[in-house]
N, C-alpha and C. Protein backbone atom coordinates (compact mmCIF):
# COMPACT_ATOMS: atom_id res chain seq x y z
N UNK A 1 163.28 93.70 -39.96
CA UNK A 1 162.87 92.55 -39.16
C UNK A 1 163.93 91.46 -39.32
N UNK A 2 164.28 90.83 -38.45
CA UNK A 2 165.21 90.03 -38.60
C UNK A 2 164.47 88.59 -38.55
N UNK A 3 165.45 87.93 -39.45
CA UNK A 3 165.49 86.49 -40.06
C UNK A 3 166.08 85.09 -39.38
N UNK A 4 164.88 84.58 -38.64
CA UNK A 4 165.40 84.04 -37.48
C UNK A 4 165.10 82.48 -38.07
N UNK A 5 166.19 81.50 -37.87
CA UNK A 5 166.21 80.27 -37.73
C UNK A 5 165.82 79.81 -36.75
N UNK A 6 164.83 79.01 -36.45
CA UNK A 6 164.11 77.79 -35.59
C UNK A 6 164.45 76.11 -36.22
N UNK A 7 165.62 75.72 -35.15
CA UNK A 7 165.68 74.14 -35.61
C UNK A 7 165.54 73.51 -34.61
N UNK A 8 165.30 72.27 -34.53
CA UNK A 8 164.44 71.10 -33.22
C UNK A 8 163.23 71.85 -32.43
N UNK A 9 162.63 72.27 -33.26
CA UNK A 9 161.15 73.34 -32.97
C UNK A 9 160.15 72.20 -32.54
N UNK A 10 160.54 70.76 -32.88
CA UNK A 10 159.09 69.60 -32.56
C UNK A 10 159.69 68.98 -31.27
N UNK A 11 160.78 68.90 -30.71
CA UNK A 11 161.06 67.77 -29.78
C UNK A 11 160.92 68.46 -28.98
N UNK A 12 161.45 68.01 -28.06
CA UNK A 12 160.51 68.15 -26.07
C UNK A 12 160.62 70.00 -25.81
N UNK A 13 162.39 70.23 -26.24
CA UNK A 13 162.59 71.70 -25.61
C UNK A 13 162.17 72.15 -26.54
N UNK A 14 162.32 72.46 -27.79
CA UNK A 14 161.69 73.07 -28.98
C UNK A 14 160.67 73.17 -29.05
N UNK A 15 159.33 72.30 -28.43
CA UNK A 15 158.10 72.88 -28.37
C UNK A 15 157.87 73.55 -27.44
N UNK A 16 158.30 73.04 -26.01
CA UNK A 16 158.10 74.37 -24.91
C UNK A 16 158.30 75.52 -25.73
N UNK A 17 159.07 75.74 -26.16
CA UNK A 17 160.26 76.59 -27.07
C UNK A 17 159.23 77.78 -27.62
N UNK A 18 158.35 77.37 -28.84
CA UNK A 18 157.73 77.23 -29.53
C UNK A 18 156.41 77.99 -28.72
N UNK A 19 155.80 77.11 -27.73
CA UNK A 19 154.72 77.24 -27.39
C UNK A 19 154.68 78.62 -26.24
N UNK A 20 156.11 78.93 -25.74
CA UNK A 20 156.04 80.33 -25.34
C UNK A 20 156.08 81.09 -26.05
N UNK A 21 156.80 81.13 -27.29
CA UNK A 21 156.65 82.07 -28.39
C UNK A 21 155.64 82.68 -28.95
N UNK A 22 154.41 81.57 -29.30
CA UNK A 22 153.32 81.76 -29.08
C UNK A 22 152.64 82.84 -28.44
N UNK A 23 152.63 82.17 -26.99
CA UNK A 23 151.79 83.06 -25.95
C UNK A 23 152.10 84.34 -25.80
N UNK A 24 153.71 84.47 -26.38
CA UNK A 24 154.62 86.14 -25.95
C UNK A 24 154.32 87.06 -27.37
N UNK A 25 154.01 85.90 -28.31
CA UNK A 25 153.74 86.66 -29.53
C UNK A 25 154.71 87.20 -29.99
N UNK A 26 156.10 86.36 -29.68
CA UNK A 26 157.24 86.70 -30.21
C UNK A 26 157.46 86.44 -31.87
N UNK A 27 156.66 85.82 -32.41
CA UNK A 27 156.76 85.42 -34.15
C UNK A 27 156.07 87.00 -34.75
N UNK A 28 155.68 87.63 -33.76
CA UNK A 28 155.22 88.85 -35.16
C UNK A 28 156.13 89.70 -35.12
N UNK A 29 157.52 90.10 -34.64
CA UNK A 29 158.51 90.85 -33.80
C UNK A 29 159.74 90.15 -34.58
N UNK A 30 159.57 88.93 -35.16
CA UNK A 30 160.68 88.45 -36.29
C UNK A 30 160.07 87.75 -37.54
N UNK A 31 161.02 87.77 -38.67
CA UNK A 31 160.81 86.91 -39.95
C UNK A 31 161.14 85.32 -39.22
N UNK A 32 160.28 84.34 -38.77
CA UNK A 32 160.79 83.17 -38.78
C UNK A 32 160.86 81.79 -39.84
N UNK A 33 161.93 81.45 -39.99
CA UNK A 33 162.50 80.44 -40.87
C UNK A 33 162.24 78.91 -40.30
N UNK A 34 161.63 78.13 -40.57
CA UNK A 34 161.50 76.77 -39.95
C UNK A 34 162.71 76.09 -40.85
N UNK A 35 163.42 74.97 -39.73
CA UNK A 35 164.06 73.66 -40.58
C UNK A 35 163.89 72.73 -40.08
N UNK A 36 164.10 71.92 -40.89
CA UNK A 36 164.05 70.42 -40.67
C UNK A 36 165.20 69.71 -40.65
N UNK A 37 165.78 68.56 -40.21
CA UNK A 37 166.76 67.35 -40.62
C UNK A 37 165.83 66.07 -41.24
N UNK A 38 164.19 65.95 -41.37
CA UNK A 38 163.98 65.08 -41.85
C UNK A 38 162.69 65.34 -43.05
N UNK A 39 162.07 66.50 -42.83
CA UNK A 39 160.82 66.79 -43.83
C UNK A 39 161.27 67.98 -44.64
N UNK A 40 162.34 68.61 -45.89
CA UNK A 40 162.60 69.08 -46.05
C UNK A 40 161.30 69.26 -47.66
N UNK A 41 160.90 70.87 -47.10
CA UNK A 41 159.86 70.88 -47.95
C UNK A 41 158.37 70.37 -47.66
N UNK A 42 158.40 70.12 -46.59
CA UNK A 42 157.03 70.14 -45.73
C UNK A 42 156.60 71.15 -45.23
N UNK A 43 155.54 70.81 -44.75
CA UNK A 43 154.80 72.28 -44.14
C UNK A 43 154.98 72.67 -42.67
N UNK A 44 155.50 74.18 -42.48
CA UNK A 44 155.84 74.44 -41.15
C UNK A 44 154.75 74.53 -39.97
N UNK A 45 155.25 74.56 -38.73
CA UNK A 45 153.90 75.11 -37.65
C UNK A 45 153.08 76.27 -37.82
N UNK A 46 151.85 75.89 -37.50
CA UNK A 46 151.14 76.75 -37.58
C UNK A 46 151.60 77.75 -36.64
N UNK A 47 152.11 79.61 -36.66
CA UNK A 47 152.16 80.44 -35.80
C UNK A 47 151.62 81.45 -35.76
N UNK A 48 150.29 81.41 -36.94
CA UNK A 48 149.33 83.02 -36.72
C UNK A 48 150.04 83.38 -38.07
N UNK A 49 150.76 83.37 -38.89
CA UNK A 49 151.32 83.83 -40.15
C UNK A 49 151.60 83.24 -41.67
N UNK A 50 152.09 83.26 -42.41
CA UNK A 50 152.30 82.62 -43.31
C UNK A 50 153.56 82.37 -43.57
N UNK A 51 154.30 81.38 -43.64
CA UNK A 51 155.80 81.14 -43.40
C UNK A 51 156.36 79.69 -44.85
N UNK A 52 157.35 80.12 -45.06
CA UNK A 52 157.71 79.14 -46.14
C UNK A 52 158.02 77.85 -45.76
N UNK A 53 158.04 76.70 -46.78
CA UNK A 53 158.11 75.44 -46.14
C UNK A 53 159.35 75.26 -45.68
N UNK A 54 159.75 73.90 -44.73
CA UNK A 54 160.65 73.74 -44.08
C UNK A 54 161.96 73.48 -44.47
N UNK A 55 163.29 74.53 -44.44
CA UNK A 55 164.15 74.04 -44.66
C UNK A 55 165.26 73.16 -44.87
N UNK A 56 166.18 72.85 -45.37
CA UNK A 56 166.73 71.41 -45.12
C UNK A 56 168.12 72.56 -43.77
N UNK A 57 168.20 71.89 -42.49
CA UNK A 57 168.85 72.19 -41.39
C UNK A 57 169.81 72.06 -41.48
N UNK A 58 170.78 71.32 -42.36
CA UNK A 58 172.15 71.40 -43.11
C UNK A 58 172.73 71.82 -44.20
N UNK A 59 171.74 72.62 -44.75
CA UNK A 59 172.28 73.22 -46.11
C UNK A 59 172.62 74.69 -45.53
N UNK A 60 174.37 74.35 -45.43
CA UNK A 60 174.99 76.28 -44.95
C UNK A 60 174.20 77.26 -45.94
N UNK A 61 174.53 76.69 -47.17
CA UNK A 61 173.80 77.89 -48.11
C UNK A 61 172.59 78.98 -47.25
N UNK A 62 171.31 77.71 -46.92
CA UNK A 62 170.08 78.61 -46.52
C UNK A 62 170.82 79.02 -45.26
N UNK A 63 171.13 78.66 -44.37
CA UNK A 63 171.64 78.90 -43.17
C UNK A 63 172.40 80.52 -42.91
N UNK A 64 173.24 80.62 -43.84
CA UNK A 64 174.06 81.61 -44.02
C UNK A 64 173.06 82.94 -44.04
N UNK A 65 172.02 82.50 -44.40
CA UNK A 65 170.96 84.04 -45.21
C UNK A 65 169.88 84.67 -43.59
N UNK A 66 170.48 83.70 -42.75
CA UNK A 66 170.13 84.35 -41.54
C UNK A 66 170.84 84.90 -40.15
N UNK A 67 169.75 86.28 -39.57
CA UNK A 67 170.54 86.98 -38.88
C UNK A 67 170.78 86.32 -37.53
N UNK A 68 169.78 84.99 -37.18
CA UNK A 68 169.93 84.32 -35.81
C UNK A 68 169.67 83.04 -36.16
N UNK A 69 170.29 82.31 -35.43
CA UNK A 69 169.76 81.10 -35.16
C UNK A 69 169.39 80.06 -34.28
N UNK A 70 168.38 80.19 -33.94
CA UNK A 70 167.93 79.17 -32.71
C UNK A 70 167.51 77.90 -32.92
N UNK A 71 168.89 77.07 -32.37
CA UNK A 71 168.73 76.00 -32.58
C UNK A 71 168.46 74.85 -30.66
N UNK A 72 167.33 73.89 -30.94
CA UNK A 72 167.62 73.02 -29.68
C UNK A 72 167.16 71.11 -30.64
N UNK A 73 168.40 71.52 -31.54
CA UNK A 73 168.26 70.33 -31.89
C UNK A 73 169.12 68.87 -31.47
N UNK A 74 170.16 69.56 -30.34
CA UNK A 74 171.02 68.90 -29.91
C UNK A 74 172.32 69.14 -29.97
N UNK A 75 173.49 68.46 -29.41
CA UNK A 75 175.10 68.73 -29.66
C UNK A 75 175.57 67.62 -30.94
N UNK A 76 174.74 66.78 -31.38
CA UNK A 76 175.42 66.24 -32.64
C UNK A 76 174.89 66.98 -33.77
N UNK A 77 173.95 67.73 -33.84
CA UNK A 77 174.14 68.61 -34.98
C UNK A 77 174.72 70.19 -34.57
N UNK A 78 174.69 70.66 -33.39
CA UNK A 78 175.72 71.66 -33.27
C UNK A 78 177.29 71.19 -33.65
N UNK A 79 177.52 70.56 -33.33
CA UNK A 79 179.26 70.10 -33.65
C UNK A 79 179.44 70.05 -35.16
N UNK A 80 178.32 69.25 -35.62
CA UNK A 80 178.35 69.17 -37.37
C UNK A 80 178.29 70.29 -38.23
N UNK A 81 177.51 71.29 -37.73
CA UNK A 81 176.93 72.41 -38.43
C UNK A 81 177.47 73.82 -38.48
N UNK A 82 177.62 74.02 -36.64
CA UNK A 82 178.23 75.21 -36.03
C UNK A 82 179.68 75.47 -37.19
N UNK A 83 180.75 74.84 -36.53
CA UNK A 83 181.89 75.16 -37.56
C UNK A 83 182.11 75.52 -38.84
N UNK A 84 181.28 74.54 -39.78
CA UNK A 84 180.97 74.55 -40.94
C UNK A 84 180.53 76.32 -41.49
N UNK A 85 179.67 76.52 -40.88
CA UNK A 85 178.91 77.50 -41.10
C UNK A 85 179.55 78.93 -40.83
N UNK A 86 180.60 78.91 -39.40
CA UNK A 86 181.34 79.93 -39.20
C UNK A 86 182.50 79.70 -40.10
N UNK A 87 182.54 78.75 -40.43
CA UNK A 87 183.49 78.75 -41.53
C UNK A 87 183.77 79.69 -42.73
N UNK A 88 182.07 79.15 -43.23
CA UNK A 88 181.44 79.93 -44.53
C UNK A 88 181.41 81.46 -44.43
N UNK A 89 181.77 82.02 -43.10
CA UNK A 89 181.84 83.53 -42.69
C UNK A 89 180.45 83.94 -42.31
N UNK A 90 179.79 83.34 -41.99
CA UNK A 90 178.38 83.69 -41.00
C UNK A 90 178.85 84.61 -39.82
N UNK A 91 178.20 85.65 -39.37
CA UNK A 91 178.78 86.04 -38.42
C UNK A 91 177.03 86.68 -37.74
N UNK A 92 176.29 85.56 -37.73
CA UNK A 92 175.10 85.62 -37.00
C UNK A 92 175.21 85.04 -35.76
N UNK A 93 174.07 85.33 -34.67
CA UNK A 93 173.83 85.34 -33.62
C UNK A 93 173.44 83.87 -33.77
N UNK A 94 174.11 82.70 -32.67
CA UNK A 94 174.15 81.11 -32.61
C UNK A 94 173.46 81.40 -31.21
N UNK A 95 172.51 80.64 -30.85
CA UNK A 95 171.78 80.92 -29.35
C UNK A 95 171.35 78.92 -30.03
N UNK A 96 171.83 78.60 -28.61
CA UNK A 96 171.64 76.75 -28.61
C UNK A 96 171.79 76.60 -27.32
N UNK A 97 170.63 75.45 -27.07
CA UNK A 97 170.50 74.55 -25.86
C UNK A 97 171.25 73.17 -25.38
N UNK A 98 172.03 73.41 -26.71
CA UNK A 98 172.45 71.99 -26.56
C UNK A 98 174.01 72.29 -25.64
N UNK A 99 174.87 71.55 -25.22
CA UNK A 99 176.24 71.79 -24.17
C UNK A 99 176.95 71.93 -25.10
N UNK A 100 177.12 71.31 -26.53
CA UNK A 100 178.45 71.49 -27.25
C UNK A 100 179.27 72.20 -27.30
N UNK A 101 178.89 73.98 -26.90
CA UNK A 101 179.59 74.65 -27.43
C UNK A 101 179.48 75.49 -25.67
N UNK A 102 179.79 74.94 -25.12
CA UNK A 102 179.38 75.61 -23.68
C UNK A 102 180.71 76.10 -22.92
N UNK A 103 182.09 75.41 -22.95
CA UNK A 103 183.20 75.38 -22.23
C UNK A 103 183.67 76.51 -23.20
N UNK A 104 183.44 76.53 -24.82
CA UNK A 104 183.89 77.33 -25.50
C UNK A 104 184.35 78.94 -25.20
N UNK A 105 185.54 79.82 -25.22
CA UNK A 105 186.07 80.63 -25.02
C UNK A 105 184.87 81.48 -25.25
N UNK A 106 184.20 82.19 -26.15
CA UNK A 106 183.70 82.87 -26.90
C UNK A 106 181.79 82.41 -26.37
N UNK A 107 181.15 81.96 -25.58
CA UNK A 107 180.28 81.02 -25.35
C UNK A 107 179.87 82.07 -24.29
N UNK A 108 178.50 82.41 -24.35
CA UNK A 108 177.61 83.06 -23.19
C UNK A 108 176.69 82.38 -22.89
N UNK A 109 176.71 81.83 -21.43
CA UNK A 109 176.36 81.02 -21.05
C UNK A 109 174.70 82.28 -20.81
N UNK A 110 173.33 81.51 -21.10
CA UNK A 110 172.06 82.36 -20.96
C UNK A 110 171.60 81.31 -19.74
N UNK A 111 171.11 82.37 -18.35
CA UNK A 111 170.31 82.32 -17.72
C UNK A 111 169.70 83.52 -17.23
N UNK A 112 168.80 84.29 -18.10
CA UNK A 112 167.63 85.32 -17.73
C UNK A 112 166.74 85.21 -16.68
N UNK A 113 166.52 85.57 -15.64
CA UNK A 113 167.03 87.07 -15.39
C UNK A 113 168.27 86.89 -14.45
N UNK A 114 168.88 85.68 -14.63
CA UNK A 114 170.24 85.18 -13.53
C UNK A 114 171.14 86.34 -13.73
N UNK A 115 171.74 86.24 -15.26
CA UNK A 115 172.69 86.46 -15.22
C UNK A 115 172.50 87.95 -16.62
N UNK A 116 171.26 88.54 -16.55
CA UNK A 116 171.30 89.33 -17.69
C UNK A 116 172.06 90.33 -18.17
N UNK A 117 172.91 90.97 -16.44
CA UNK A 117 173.60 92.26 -17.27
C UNK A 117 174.87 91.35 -17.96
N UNK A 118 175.00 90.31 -17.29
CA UNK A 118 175.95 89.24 -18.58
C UNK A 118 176.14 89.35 -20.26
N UNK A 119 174.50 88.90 -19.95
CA UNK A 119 173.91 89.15 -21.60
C UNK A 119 173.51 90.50 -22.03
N UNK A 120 173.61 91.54 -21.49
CA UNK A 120 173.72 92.71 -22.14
C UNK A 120 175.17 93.25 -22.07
N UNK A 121 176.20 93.04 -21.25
CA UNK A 121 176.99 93.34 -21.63
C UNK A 121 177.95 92.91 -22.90
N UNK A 122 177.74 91.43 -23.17
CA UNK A 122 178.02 90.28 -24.25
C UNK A 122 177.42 91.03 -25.00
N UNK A 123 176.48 91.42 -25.62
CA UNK A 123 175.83 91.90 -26.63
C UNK A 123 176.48 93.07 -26.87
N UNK A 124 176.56 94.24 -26.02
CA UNK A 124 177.19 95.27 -26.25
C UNK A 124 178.78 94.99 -27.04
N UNK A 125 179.36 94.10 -26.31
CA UNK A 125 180.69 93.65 -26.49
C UNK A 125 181.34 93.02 -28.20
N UNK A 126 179.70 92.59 -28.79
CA UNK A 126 179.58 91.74 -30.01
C UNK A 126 179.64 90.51 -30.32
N UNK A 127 179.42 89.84 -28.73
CA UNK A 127 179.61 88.25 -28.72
C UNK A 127 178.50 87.88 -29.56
N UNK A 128 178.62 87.25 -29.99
CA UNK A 128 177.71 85.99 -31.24
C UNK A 128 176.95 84.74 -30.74
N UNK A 129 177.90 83.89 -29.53
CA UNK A 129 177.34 82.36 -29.47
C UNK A 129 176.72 82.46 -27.78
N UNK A 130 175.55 82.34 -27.77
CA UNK A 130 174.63 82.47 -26.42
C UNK A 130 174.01 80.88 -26.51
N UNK A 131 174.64 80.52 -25.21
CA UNK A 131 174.40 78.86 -24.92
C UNK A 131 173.69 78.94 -23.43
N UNK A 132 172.79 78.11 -23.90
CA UNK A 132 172.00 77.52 -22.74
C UNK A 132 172.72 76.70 -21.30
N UNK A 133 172.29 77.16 -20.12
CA UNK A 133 173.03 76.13 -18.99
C UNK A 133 172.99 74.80 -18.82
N UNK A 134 174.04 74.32 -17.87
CA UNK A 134 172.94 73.06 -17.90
C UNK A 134 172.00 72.99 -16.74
N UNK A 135 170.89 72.42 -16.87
CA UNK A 135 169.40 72.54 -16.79
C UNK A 135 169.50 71.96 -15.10
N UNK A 136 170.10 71.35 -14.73
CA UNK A 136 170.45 71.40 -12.96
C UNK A 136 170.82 72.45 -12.27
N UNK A 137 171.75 73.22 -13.18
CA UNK A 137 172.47 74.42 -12.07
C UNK A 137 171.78 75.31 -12.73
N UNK A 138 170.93 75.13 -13.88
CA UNK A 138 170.06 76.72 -14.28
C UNK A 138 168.69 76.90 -13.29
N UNK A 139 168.42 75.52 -13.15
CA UNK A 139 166.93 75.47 -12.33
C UNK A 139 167.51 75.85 -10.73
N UNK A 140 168.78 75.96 -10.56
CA UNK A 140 169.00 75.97 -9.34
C UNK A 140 169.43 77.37 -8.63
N UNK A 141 170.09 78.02 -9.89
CA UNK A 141 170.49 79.43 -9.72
C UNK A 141 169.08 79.89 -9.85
N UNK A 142 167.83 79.79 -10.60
CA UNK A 142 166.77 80.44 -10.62
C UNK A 142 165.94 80.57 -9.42
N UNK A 143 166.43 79.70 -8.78
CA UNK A 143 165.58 79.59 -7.80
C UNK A 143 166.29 80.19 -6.37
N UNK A 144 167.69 79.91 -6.25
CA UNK A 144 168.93 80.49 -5.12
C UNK A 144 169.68 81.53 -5.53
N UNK A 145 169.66 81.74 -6.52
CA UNK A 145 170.20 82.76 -7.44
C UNK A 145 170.58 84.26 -6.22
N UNK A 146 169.31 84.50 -6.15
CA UNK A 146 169.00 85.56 -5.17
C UNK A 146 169.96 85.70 -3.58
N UNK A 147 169.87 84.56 -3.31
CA UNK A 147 170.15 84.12 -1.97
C UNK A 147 171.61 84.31 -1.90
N UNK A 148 171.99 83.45 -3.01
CA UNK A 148 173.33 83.65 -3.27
C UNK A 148 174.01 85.11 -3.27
N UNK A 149 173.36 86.27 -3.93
CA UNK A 149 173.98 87.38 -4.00
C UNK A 149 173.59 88.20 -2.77
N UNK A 150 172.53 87.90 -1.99
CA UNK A 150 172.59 88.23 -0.44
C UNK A 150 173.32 88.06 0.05
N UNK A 151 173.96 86.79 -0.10
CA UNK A 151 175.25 86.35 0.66
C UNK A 151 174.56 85.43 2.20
N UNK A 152 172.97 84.88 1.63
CA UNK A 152 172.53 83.83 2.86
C UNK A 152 172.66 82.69 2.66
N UNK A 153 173.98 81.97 1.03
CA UNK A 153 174.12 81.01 0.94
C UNK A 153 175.46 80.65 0.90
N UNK A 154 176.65 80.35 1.47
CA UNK A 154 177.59 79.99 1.07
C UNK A 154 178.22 79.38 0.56
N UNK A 155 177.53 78.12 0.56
CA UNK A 155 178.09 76.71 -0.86
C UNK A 155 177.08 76.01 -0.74
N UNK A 156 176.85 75.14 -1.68
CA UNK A 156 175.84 74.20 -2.22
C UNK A 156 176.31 73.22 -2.95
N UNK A 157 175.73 71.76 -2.89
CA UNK A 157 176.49 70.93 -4.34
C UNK A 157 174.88 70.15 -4.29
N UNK A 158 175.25 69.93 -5.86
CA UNK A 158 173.84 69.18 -6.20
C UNK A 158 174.32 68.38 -7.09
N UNK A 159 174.00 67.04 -7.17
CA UNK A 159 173.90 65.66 -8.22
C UNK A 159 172.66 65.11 -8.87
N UNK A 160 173.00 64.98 -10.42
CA UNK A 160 172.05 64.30 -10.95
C UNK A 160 172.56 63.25 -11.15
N UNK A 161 171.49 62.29 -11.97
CA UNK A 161 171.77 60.51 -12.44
C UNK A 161 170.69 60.68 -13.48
N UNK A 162 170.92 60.73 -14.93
CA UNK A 162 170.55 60.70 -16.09
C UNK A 162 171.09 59.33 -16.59
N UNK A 163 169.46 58.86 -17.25
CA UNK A 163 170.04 57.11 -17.99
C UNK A 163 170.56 57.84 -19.13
């Protein structure tokens, strides 16, 4: 069973996150690891199991002892952490929502079922770092995605305005 890191499991995407996991009953299918950046040694979410208290989210040490890590705690602790950790010779599976690591050479961009033989071929291949889109052109391929490979769309542009 593999040993999966969950970090920013409480904020907005991390509970969606969380709360499909739930319903898919994806926590009995892995060992999951909770962390924290602020309750280290508190008690984790309740998920139907018994799970150890919450890690501290910057100690490579614990970090290192896992086979994945799913993090949506943001790009200022991906930038801080990520390196560090591949540093230490981790050579686990990095899956993050956050953009930091998105332009990156080595970076699989995840939109299921957009782009999956992507992500099965990446996997086959031995890629490691599976990054989330950004959330305009993911909601947008999900939805035109289709259309597009019909060939009943020929170009499109879309703008956001984020405070």
């Amino acid at each position: 069973m593999k040993r999966v890191g969950l970090i920013g499991w409480r904020g907005m995407v991390g509970s969606v996150l969380m709360q499909r996991m739930l319903e898919e009953r994806d926590f009995d299918l892995i060992e999951p690891v909770f962390f924290t950046t602020s309750n280290v040694g508190g008690e984790g979410p309740s998920i139907g199991k018994d799970i150890a208290t919450l890690k501290d989210a910057y100690s490579i040490e614990e970090l290192k002892t896992l086979d994945v890590i799913l993090t949506c705690q943001g790009g200022d602790y991906t930038n801080e952490v990520f390196p560090k950790l591949r540093e230490a010779g981790w050579q686990g599976y990095w899956i993050d929502a956050a953009s930091s690591l998105r332009m990156q050479d080595d970076a699989v961009i995840v939109l299921d079922p957009v782009n999956r033989r992507v992500i099965d071929q990446s996997l086959d291949a031995g890629a490691k770092n599976y990054i989330g889109g950004n959330c305009t052109v993911s909601l947008m391929l999900m939805a035109l995605g289709g259309l597009f490979e019909a060939g009943l769309v020929e170009w499109m542009s879309a703008m956001t305005y984020q405070a």
